[in-house]
C-alpha atoms as a PDB file:
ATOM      1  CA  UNK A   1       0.000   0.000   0.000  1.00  0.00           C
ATOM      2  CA  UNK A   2       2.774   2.582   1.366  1.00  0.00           C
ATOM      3  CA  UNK A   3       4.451   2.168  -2.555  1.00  0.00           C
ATOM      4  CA  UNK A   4       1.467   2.864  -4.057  1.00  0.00           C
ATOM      5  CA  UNK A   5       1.112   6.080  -2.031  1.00  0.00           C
ATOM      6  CA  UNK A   6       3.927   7.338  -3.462  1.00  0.00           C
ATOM      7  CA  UNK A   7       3.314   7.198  -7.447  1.00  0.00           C
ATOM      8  CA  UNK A   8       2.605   9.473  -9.791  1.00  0.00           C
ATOM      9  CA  UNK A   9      -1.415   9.721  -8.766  1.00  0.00           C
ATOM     10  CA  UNK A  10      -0.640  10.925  -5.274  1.00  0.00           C
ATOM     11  CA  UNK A  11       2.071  13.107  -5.991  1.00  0.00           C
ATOM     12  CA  UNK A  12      -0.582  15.035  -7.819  1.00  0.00           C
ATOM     13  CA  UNK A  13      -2.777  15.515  -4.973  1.00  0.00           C
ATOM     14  CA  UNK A  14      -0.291  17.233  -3.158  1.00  0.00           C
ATOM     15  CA  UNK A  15       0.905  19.515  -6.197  1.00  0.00           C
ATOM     16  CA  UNK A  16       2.958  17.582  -7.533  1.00  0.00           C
ATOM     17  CA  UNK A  17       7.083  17.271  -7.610  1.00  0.00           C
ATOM     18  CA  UNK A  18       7.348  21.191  -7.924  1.00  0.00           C
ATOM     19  CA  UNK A  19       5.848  21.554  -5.067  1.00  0.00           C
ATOM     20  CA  UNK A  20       7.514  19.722  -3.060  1.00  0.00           C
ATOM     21  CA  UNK A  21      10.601  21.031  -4.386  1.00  0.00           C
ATOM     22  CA  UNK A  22       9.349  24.652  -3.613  1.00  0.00           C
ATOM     23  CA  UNK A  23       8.567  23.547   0.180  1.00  0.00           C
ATOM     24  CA  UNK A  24      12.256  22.533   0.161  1.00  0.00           C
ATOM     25  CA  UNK A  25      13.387  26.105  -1.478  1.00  0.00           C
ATOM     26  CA  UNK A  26      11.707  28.175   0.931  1.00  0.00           C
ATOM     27  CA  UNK A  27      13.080  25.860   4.067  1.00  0.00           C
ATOM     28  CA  UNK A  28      16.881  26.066   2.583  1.00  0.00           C
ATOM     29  CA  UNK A  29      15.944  29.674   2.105  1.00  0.00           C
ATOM     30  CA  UNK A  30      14.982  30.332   5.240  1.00  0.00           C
ATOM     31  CA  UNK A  31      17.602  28.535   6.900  1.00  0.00           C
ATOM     32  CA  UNK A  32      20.189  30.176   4.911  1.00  0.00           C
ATOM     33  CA  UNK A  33      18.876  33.926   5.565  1.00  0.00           C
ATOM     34  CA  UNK A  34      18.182  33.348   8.874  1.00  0.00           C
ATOM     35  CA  UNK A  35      22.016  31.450   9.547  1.00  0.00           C
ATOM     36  CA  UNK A  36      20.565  28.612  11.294  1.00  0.00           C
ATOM     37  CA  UNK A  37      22.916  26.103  10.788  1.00  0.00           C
ATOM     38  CA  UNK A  38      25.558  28.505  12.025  1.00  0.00           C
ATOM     39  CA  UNK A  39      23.526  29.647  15.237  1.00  0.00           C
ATOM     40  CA  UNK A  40      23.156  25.586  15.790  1.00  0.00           C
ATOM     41  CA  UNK A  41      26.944  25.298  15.765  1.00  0.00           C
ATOM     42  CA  UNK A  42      27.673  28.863  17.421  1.00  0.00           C
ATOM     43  CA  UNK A  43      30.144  28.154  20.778  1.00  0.00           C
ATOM     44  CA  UNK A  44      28.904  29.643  24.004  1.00  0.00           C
ATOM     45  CA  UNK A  45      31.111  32.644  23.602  1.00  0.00           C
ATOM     46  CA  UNK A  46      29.647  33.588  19.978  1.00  0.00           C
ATOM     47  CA  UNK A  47      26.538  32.988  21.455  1.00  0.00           C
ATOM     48  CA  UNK A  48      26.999  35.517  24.540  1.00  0.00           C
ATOM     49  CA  UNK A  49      28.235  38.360  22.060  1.00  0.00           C
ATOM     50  CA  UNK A  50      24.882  37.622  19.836  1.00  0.00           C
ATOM     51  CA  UNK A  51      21.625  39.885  20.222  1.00  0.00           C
ATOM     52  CA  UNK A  52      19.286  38.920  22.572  1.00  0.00           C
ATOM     53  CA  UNK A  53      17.050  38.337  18.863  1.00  0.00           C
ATOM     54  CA  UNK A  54      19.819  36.362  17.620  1.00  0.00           C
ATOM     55  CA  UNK A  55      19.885  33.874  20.810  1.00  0.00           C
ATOM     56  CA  UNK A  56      15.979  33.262  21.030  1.00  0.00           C
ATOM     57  CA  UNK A  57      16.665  32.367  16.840  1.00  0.00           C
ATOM     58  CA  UNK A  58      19.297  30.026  18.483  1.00  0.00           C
ATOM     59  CA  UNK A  59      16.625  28.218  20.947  1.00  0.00           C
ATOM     60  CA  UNK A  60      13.889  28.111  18.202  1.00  0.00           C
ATOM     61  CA  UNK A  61      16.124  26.740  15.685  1.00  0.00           C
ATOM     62  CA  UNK A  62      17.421  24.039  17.988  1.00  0.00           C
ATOM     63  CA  UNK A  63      13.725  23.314  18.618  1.00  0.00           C
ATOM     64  CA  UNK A  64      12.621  23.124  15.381  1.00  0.00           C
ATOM     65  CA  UNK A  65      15.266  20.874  13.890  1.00  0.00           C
ATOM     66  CA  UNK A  66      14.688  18.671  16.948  1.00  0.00           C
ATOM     67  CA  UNK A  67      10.997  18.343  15.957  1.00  0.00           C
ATOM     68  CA  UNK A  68      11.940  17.738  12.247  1.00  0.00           C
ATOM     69  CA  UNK A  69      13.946  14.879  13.295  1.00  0.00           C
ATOM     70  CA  UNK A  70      11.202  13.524  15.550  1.00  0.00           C
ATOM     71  CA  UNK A  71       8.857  13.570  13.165  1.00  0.00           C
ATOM     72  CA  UNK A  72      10.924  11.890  10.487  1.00  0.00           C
ATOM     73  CA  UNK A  73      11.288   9.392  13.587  1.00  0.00           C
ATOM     74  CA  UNK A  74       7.542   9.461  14.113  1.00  0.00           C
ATOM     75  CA  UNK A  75       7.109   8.209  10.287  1.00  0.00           C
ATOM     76  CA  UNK A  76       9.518   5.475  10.074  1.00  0.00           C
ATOM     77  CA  UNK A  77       8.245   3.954  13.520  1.00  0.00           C
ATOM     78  CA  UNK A  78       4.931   3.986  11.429  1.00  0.00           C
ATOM     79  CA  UNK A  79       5.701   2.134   8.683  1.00  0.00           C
ATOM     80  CA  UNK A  80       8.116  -0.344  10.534  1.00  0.00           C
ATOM     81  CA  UNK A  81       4.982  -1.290  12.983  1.00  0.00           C
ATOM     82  CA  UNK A  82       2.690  -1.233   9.952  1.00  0.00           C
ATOM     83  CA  UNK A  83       4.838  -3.686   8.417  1.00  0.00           C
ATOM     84  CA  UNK A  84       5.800  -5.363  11.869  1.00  0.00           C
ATOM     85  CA  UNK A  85       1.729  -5.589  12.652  1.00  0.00           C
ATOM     86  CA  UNK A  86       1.086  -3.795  15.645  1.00  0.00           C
ATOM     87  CA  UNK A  87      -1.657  -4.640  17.486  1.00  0.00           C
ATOM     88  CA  UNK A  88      -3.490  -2.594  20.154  1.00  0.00           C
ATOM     89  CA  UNK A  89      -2.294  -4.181  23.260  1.00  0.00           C
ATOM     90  CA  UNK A  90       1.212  -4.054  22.545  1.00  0.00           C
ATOM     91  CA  UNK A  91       0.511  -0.072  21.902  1.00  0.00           C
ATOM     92  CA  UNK A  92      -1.238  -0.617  25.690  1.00  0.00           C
ATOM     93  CA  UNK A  93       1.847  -1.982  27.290  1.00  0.00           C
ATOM     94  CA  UNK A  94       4.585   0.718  25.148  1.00  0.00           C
ATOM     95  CA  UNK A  95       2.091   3.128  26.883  1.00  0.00           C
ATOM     96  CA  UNK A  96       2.333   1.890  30.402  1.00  0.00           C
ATOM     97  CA  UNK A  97       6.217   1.153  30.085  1.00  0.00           C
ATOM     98  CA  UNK A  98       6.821   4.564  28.720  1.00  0.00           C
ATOM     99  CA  UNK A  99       5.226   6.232  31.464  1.00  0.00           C
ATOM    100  CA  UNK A 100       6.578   3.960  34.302  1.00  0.00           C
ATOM    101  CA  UNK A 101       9.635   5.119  33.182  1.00  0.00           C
ATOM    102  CA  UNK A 102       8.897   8.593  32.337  1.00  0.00           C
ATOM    103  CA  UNK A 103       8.016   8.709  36.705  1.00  0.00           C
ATOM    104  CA  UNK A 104      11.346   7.234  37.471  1.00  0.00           C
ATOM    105  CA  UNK A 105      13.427   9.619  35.263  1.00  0.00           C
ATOM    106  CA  UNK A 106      11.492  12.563  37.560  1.00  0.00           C
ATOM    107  CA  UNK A 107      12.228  11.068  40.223  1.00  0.00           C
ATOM    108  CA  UNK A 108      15.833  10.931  39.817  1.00  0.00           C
ATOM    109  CA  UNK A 109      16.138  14.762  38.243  1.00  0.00           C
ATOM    110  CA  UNK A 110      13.975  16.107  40.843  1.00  0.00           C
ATOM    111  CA  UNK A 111      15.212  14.263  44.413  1.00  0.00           C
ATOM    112  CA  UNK A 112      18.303  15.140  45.524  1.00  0.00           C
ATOM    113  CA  UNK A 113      19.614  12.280  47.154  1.00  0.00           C
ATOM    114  CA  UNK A 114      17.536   9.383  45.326  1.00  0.00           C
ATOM    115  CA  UNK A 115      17.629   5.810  45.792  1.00  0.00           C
ATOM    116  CA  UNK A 116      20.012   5.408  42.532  1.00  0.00           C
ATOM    117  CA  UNK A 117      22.439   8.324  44.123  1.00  0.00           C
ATOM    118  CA  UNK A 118      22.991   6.153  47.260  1.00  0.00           C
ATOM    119  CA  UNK A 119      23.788   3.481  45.239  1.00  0.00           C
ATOM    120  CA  UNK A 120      25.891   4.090  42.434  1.00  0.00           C
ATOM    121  CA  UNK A 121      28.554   7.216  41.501  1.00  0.00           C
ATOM    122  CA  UNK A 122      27.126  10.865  39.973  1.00  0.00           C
ATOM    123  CA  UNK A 123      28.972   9.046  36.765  1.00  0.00           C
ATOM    124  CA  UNK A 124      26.894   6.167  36.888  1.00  0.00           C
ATOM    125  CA  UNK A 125      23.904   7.551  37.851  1.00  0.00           C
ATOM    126  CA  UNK A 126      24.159   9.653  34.660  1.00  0.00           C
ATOM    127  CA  UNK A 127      24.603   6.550  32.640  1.00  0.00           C
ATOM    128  CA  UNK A 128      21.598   5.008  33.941  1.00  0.00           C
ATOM    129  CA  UNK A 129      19.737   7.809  33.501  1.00  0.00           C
ATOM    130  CA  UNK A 130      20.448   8.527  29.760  1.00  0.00           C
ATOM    131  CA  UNK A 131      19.711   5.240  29.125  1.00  0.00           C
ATOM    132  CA  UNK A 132      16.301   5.372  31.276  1.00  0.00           C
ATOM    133  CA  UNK A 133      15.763   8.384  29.100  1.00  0.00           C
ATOM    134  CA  UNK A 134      16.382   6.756  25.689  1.00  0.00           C
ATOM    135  CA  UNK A 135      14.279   3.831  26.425  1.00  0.00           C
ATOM    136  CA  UNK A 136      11.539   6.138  27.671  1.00  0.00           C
ATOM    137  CA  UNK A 137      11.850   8.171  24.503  1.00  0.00           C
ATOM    138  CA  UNK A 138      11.600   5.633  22.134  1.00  0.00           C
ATOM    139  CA  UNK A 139       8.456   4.372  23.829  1.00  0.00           C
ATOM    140  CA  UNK A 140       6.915   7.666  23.701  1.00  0.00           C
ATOM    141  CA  UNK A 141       7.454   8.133  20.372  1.00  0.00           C
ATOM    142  CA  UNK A 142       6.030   4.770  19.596  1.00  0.00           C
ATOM    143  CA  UNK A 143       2.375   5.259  20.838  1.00  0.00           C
ATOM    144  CA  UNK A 144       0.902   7.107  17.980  1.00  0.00           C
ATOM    145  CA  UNK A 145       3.043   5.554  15.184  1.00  0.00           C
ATOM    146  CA  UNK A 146       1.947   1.946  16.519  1.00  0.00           C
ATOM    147  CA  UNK A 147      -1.758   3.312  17.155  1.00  0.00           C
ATOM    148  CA  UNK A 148      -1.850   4.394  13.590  1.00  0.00           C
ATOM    149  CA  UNK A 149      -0.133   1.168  11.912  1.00  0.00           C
ATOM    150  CA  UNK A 150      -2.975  -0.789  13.886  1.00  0.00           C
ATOM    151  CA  UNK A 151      -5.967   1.488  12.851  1.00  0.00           C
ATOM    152  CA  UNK A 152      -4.203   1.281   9.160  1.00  0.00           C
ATOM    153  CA  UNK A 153      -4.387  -2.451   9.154  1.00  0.00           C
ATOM    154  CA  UNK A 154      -7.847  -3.179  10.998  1.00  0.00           C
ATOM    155  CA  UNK A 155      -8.972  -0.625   8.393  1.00  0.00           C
ATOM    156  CA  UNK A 156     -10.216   2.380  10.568  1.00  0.00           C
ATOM    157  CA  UNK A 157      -8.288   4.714   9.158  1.00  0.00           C
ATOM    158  CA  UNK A 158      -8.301   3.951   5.459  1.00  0.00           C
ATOM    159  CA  UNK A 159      -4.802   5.571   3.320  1.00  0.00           C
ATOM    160  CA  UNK A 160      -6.133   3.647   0.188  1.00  0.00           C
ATOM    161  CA  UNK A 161      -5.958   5.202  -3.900  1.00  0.00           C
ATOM    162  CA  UNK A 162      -9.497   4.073  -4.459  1.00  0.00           C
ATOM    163  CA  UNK A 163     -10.752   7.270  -2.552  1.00  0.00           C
ATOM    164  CA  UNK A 164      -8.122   9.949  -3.013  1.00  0.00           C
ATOM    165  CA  UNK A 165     -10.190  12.627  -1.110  1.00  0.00           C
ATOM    166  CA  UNK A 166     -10.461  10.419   1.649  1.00  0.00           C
ATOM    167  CA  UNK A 167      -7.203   9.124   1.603  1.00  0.00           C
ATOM    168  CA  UNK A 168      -5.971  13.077   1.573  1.00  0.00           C
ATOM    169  CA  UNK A 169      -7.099  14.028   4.131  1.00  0.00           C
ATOM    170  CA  UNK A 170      -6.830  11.124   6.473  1.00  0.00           C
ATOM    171  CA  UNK A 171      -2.828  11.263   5.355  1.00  0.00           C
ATOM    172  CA  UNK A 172      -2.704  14.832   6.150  1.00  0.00           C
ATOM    173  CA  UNK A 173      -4.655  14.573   9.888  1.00  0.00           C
ATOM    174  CA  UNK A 174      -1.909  11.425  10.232  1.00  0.00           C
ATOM    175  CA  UNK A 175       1.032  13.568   9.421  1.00  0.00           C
ATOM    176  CA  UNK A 176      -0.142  16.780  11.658  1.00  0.00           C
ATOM    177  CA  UNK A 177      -1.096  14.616  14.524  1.00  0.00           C
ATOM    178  CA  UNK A 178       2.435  13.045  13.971  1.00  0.00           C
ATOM    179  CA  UNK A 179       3.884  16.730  14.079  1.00  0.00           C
ATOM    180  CA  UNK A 180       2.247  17.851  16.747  1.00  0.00           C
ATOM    181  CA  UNK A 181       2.872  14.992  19.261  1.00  0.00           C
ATOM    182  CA  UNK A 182       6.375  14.903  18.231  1.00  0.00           C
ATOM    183  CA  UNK A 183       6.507  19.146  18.817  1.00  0.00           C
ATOM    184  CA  UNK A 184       5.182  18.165  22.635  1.00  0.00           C
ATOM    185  CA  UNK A 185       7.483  14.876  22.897  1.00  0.00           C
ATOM    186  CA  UNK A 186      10.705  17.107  22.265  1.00  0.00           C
ATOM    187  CA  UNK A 187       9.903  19.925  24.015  1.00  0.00           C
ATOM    188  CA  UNK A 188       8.797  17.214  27.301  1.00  0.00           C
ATOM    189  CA  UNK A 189      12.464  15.561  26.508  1.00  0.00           C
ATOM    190  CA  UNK A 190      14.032  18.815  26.719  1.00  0.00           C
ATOM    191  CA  UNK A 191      13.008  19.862  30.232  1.00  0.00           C
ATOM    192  CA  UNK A 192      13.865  16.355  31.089  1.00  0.00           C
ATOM    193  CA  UNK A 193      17.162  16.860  30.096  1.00  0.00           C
ATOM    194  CA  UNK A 194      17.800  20.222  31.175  1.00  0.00           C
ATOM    195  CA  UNK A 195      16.710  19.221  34.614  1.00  0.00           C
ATOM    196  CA  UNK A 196      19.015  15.801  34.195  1.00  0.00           C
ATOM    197  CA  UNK A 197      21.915  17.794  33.285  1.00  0.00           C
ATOM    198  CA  UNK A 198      21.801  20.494  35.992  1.00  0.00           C
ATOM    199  CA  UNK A 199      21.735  17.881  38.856  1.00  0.00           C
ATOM    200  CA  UNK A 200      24.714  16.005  37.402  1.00  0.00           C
ATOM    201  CA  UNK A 201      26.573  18.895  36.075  1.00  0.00           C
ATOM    202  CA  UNK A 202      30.013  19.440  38.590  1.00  0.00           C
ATOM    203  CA  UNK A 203      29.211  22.878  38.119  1.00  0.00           C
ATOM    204  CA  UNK A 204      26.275  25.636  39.304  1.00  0.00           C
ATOM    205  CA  UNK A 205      27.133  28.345  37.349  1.00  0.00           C
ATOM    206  CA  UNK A 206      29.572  29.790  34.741  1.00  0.00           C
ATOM    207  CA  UNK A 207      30.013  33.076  33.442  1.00  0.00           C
ATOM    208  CA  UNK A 208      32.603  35.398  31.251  1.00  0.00           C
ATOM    209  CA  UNK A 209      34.646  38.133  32.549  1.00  0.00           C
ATOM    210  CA  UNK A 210      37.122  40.541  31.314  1.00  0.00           C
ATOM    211  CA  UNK A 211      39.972  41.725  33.490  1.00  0.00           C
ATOM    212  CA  UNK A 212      40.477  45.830  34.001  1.00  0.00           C
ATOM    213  CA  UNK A 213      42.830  47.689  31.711  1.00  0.00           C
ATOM    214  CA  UNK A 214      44.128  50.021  35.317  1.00  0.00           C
ATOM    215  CA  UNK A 215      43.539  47.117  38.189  1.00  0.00           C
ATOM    216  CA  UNK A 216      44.685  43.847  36.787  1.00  0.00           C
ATOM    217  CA  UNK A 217      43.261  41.858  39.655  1.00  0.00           C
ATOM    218  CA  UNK A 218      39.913  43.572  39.484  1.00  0.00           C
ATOM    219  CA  UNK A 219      37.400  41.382  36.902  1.00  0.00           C
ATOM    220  CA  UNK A 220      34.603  42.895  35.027  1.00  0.00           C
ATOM    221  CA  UNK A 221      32.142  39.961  34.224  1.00  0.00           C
ATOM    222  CA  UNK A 222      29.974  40.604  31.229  1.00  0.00           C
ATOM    223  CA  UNK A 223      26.305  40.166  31.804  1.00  0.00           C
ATOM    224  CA  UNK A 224      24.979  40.824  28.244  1.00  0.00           C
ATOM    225  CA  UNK A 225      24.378  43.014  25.579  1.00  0.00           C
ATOM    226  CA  UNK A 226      22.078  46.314  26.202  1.00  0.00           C
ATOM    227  CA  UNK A 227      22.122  47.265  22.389  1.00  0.00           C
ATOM    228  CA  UNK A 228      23.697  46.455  19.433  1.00  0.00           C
ATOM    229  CA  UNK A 229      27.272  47.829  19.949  1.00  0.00           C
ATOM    230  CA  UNK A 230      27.598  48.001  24.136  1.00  0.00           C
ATOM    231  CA  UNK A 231      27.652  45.192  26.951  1.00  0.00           C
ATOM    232  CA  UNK A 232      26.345  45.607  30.408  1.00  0.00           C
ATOM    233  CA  UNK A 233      29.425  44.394  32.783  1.00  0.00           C
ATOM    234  CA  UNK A 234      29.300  44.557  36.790  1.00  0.00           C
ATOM    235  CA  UNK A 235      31.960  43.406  39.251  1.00  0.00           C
ATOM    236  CA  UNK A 236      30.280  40.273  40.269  1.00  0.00           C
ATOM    237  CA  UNK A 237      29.793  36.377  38.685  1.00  0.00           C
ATOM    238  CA  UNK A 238      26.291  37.136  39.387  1.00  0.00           C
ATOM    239  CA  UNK A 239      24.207  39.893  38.149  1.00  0.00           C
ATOM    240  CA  UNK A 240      21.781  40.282  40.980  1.00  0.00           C
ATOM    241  CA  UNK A 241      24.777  40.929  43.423  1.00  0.00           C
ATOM    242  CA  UNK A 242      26.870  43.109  41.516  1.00  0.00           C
ATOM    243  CA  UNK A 243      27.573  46.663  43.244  1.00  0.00           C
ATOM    244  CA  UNK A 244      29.143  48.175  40.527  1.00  0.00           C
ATOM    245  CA  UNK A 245      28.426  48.656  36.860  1.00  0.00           C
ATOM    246  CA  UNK A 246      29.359  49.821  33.533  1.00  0.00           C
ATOM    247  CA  UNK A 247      28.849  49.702  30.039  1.00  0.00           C
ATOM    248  CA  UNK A 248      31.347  48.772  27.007  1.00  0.00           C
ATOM    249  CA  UNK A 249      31.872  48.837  23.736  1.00  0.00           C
ATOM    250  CA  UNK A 250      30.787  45.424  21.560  1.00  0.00           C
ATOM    251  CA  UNK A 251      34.235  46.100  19.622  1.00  0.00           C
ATOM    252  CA  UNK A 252      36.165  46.652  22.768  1.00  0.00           C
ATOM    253  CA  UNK A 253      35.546  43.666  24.638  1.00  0.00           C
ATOM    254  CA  UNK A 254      36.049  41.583  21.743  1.00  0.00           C
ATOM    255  CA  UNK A 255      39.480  42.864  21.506  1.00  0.00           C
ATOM    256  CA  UNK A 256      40.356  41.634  24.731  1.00  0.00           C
ATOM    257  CA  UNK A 257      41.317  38.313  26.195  1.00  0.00           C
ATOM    258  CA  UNK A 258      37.925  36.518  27.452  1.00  0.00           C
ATOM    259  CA  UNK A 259      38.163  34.626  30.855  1.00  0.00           C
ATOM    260  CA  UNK A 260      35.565  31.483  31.282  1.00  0.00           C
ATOM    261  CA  UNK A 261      34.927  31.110  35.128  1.00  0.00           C
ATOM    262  CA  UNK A 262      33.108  27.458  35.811  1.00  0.00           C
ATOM    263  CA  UNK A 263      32.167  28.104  39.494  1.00  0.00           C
ATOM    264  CA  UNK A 264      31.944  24.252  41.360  1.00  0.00           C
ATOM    265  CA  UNK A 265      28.188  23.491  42.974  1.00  0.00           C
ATOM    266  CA  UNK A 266      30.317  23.516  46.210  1.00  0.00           C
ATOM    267  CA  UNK A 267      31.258  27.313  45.954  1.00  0.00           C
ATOM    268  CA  UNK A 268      34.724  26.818  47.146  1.00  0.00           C
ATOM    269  CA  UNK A 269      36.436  25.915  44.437  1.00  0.00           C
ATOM    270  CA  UNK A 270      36.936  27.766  40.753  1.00  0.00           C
ATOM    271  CA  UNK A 271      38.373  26.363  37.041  1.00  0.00           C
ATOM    272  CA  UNK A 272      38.802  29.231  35.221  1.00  0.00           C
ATOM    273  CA  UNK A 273      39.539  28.819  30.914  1.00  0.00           C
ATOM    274  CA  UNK A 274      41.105  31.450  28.715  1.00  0.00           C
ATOM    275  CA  UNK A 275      38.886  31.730  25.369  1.00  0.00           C
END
């Protein structure tokens, strides 16, 4: 069936080849214009002397390739249970599984001293967490794609040529709700993450810092940019108990050696980088 979809009659529907070579245009396009690919790969030190516009571009861009890729993942889970035969209780237990471990992963991010950090190293913990979080992943991502492939094959949702109205719009409701539950499922794995990575990161906090042209030993630390050409700088790591500030030139600062300071959770101890 999923061959057929793809000749010459279906293509039609949809506009044919040129249009789906103009969707492609305008995405390279837009990616190009926009420097996406180069915001993707930016280092943290390109990314702290970009506009405040230029790092939310950063964030979406991240998110949307993420999503692209899920959904691409979404689609080829469908077709491999289609083909594997899904049926609805196995969707039932990937379900249950997914969500058992879905509880577990929040309970290790969000306790502090868990059962699994009494037991095992912050290393190891991490480990078993990732892999927690993979497992829990792919079995989120598997409940539509293995719903679908078992409504395809029981014949509830019918993606046949004999009805191409039908079978256009069913294909484009299966597609969107693939999108959007893939859009949720990445944005869900990214907070799961995030909070994963702060609790087994060495580090609380890390900042950049400049050191002062009169008073070596004194160190500006630059907070961010204000406007397009000046930084706002202030004599503390952190912003909210800085006593002292001052603005600079964009052009300035970048002419000067840039300090990283990684500040340890435990507060006592620095690891400072030279960028």
């Amino acid at each position: 069936m999923w061959d057929r979809m793809l000749d010459g009659q279906f293509l039609s529907k949809l506009g044919g080849v040129g249009g789906i070579v103009a969707l492609l245009s305008f995405m390279l396009t837009f990616f190009k214009k926009n420097q996406v690919i180069t915001s993707l790969t930016s280092s943290k030190i390109e990314r702290l002397i970009s506009s405040k516009e230029k790092r939310t571009l950063i964030k979406i861009s991240n998110y949307i390739v993420y999503v692209i890729l899920g959904f691409i993942v979404s689609v080829f889970l469908t077709l491999l249970y289609f083909n594997l035969g899904m049926n609805e209780y196995v969707t039932l237990v990937i379900s249950i599984i997914g969500t058992c471990l879905y509880f577990i992963i929040v309970y290790i991010s969000l306790t502090k001293n868990s059962v699994f950090d009494k037991r095992f190293s912050r290393l190891k913990n991490f480990k078993l967490s990732l892999i927690i979080l993979m497992v829990q992943i792919l079995c989120f991502f598997s409940v539509l794609p293995s719903f679908l492939a078992n409504s395809i094959a029981e014949g509830s949702l019918e993606l046949t040529l004999d009805k191409p109205e039908v079978l256009l719009v069913n294909l484009t409701l299966t597609l969107f709700s693939l999108l959007f539950t893939s859009s949720m499922f990445v944005l869900l794995i990214i907070m799961t993450f995030s909070q994963l990575r702060e609790k087994f990161s060495k580090y609380d906090y890390e900042c950049f810092y400049v050191l002062d042209q009169e008073y070596e030993d004194m160190k500006w630390f630059i907070y961010h940019l204000i406007d397009k050409e000046h930084f706002l700088l202030g004599n503390s790591e952190y912003i909210h108990d800085a006593t002292i500030f001052r603005t600079e030139e964009r052009s300035k600062i970048l002419s000067e050696k840039i300090h990283l300071l990684k500040i340890l959770k435990n507060k006592e101890e620095l690891i400072e980088y030279y960028i």
